[in-house]
Protein backbone atom coordinates (compact mmCIF):
# COMPACT_ATOMS: atom_id res chain seq x y z
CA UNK A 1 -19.05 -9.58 23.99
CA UNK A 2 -20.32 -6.38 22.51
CA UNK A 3 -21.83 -3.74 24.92
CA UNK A 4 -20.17 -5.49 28.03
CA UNK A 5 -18.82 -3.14 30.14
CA UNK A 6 -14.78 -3.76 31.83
CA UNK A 7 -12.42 -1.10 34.18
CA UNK A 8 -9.23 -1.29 33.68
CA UNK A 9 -6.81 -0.44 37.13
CA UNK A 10 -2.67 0.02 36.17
CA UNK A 11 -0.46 2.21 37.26
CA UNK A 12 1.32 1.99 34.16
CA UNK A 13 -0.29 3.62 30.98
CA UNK A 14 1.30 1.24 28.50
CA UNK A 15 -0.01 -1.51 29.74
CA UNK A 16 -3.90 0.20 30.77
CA UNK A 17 -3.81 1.24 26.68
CA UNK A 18 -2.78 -2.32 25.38
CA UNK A 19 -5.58 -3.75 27.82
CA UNK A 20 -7.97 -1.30 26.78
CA UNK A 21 -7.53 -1.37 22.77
CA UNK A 22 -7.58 -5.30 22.89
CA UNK A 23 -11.14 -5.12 24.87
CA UNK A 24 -12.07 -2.45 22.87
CA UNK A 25 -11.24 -3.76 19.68
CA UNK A 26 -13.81 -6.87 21.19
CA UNK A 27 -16.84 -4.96 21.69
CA UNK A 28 -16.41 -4.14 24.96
CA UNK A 29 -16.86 -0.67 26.59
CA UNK A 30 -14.31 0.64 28.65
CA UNK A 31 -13.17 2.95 31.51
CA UNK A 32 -9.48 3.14 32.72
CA UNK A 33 -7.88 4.26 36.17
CA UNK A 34 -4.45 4.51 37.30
CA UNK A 35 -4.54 3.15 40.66
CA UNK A 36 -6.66 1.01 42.99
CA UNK A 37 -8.89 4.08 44.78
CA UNK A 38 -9.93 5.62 41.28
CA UNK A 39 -10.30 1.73 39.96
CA UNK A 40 -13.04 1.70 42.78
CA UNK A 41 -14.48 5.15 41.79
CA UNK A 42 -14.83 3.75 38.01
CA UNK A 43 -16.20 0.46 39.46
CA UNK A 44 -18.70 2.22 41.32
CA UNK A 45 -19.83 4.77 38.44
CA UNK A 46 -19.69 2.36 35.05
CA UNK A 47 -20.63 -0.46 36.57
CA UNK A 48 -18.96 -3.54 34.67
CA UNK A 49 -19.26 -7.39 33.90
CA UNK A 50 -15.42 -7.46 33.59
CA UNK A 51 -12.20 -5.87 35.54
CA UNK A 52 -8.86 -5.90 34.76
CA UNK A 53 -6.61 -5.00 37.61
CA UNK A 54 -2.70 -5.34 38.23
CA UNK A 55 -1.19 -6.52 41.06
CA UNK A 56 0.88 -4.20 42.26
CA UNK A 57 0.65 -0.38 42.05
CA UNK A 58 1.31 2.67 44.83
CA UNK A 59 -0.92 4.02 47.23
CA UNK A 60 -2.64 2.70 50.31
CA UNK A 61 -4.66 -0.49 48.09
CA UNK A 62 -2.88 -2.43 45.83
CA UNK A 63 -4.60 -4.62 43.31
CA UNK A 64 -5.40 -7.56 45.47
CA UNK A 65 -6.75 -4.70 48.09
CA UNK A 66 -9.22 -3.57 45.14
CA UNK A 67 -10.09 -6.93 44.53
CA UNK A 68 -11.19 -7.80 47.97
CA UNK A 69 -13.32 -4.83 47.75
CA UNK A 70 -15.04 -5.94 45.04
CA UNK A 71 -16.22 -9.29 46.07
CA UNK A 72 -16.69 -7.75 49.16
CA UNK A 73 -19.57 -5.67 47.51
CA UNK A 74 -22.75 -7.82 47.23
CA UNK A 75 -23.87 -5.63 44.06
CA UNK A 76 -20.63 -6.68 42.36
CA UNK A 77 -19.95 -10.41 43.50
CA UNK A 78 -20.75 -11.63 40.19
CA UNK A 79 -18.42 -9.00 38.32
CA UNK A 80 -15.35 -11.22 36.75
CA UNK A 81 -11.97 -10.30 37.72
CA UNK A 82 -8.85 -10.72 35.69
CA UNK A 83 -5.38 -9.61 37.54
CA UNK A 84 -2.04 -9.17 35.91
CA UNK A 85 1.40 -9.09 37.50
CA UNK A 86 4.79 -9.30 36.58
CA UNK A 87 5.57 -10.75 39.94
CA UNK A 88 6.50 -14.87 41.15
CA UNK A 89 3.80 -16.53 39.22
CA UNK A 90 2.71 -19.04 42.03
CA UNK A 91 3.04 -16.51 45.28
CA UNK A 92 0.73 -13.48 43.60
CA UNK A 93 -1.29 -16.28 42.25
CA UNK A 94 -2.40 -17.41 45.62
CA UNK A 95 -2.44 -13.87 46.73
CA UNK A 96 -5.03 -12.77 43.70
CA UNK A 97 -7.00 -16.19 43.69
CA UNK A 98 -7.61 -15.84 47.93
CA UNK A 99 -8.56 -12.06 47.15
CA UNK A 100 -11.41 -13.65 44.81
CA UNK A 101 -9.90 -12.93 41.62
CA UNK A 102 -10.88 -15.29 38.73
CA UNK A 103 -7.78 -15.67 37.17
CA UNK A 104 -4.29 -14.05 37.38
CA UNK A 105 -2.36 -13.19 34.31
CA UNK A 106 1.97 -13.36 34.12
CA UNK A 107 3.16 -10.02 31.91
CA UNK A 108 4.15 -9.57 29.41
CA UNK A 109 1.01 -10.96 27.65
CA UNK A 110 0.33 -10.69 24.13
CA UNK A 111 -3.56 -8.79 23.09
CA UNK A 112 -4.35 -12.48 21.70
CA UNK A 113 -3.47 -13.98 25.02
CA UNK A 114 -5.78 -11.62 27.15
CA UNK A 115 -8.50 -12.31 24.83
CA UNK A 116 -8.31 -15.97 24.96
CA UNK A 117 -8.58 -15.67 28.90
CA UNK A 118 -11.08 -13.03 29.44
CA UNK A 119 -13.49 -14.10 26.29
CA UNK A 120 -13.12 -17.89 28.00
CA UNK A 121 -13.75 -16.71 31.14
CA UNK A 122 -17.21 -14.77 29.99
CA UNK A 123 -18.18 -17.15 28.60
CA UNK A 124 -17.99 -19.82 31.21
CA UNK A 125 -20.12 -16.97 33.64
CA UNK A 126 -22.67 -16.81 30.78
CA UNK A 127 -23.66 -20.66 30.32
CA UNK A 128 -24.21 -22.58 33.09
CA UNK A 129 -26.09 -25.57 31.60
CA UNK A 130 -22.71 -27.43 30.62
CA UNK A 131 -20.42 -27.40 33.21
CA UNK A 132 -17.64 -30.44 32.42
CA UNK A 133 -16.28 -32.32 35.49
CA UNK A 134 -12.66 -32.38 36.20
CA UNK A 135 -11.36 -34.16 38.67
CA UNK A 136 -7.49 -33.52 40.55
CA UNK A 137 -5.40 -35.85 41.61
CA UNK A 138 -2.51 -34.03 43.05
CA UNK A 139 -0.61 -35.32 46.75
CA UNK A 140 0.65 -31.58 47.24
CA UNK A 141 -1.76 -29.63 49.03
CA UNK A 142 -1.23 -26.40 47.76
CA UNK A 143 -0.69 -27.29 44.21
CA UNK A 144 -4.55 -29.13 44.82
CA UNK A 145 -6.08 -26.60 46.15
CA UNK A 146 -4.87 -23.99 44.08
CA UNK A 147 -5.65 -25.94 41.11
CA UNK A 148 -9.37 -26.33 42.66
CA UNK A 149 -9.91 -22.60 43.26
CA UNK A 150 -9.04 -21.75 39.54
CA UNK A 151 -10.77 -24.35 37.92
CA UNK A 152 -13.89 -23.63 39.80
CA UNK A 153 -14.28 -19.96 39.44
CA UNK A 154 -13.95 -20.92 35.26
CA UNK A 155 -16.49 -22.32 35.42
CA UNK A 156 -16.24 -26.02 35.81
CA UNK A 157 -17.16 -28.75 38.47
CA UNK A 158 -14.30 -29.62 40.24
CA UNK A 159 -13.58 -32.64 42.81
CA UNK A 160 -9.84 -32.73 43.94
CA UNK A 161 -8.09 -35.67 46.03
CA UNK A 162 -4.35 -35.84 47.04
CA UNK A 163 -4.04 -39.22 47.72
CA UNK A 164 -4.41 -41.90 45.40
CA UNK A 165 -5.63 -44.53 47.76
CA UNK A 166 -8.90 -43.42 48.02
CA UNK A 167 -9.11 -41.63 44.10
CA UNK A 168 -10.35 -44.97 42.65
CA UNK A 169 -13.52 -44.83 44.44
CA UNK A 170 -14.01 -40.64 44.53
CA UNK A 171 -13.30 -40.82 41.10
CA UNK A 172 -16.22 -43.35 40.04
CA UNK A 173 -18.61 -41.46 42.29
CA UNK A 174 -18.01 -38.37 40.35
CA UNK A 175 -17.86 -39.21 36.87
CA UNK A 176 -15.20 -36.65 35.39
CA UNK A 177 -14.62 -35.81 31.64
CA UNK A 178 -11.07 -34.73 32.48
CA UNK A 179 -8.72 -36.11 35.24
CA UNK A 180 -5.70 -33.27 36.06
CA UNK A 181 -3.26 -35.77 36.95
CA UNK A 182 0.08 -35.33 39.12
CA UNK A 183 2.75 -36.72 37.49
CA UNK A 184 5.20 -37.18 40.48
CA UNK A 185 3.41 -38.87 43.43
CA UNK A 186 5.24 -41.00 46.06
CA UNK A 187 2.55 -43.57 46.62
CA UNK A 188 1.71 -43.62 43.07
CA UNK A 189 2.94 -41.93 39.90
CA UNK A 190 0.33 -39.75 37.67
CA UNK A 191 1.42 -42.47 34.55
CA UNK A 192 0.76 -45.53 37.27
CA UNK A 193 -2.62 -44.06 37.95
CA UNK A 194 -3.28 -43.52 34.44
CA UNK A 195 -2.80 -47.04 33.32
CA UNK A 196 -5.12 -48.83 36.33
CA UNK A 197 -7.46 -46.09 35.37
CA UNK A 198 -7.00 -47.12 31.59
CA UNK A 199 -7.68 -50.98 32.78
CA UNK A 200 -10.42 -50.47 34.92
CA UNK A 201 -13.57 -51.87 33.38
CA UNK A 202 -15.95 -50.48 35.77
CA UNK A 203 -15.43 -47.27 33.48
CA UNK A 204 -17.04 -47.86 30.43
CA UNK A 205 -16.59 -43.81 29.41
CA UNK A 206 -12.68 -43.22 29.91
CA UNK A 207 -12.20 -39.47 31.13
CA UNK A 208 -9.34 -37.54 29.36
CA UNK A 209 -6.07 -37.41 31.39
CA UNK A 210 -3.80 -33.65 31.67
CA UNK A 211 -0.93 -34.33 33.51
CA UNK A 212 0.15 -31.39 36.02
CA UNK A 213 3.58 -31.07 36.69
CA UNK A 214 6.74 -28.74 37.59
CA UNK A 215 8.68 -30.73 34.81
CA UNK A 216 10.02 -29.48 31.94
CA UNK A 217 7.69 -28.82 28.77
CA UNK A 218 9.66 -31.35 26.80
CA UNK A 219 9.52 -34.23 29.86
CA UNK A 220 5.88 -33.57 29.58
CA UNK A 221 5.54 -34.13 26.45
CA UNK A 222 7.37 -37.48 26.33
CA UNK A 223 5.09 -39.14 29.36
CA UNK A 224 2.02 -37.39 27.73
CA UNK A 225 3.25 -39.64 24.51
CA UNK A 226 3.77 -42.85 26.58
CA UNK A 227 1.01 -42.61 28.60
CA UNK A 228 -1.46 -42.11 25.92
CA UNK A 229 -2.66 -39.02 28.01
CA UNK A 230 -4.65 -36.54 26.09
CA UNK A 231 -1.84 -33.42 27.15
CA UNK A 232 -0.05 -31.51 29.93
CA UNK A 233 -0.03 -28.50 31.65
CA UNK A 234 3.52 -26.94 33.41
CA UNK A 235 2.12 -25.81 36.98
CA UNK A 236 5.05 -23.08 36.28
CA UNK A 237 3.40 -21.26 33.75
CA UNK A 238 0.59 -20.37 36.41
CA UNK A 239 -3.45 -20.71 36.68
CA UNK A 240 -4.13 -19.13 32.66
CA UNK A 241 -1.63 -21.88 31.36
CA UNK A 242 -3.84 -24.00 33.46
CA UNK A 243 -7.38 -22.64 32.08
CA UNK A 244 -6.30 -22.72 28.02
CA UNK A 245 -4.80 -26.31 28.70
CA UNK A 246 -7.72 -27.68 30.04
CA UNK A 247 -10.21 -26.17 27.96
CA UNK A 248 -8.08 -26.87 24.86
CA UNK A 249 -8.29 -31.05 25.66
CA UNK A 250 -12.32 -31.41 26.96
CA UNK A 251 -13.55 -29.05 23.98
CA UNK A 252 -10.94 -30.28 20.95
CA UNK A 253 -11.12 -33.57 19.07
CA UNK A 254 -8.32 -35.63 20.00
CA UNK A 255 -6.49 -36.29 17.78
């Protein structure tokens, strides 16, 4: 990541320093602003790859307004866009995400964290030539499409379903590495789907399984066991919990 440029926009200048050191301390060049208006003035002058921007500071643009002007710029559609808030994860998540942000961070967040997410996140922009398919399978709406928007603007190919009737089929069309599985479904559970798909001989190549759930870490982990399911991810812990999860099973060696 050396020589990439990245603005960082917070109100508060504990938080712009820890941001700033970490990208620093990665290469990067940096420029810092302590609301959304100068964030746009730093933007326009240093013209980065990467910025950071929190959610909510004063003044007449927040950080979702300052995102929404920067996809809203042609010359910096392709800029990545990393928000941080210490707000409800899922309600500022779909705020950030609809405002075109790439992925939305919960503080407080470690310099190792932000890293992780940000040097993931270049990276996926840099290489298109492998882009793994995951496919959703998720009967709430939101949850689906939510889960959609973030796994697509990381980078990867996404198909998402919410009702398992019809996932069979989609689901052989598209030919995932990684299904991000529902656990609670009424129709049929994420471990019921998991075992026809774990039958089904008309898959020769069986795609990982991540179970997605609002369960407890340690429920997870006992169905991930039984199942024979390759992890989980806790929809509470929001869209960079998501991200690491997934990446973590398609490009690790089960074990």
């Amino acid at each position: 990541m050396i020589g990439l440029r990245a603005v960082v926009v917070d109100d508060n200048a504990l938080n712009r320093e820890i941001v700033v050191r970490t990208l620093s301390a990665n290469g990067m060049k940096t420029a810092q602003a302590a609301d959304a208006a100068a964030g746009w003035k730093e933007i326009e002058a240093f013209d980065p790859q990467l910025a950071v921007i929190d959610v909510m500071m004063p003044g007449p643009m927040d950080g979702v307004g300052l995102c929404r002007l920067i996809r809203a710029c042609p010359k910096y559609t392709k800029v990545a866009v990393v928000m941080v808030t210490a707000s409800d994860k899922r309600r500022e998540a779909e705020r950030a995400l609809n405002a075109g942000a790439d992925i939305l961070l919960s503080k407080p967040f470690s310099p190792r964290e932000l890293w992780a997410q940000v040097e993931l996140l270049l990276k996926s922009r840099k290489s298109t030539a492998f882009a793994p398919r995951v496919f959703i399978l998720d009967d709430n709406e939101n949850d689906c499409r939510l889960a959609q928007t973030v796994l697509q603007r990381a980078g990867y190919d996404v198909v998402a379903e919410t009702d398992p009737a019809g996932a069979v089929a989609a689901l052989k069309n598209f030919h995932p590495d990684l299904i991000l599985l529902d656990v609670t479904m009424p129709r049929l559970s994420g471990p019921e789907f998991a075992a026809v798909i774990a039958r089904d001989r008309a898959l020769p190549k069986k795609p990982r399984i991540l179970f997605y759930s609002n369960k407890s870490a340690s429920d997870l982990v006992e169905i991930t066991a039984d199942a024979k399911a390759s992890g989980y991810a806790c929809k509470t812990d929001g869209p960079a919990a998501l991200i690491q999860a997934v990446h973590r099973v398609l490009h690790e060696p089960e074990a």
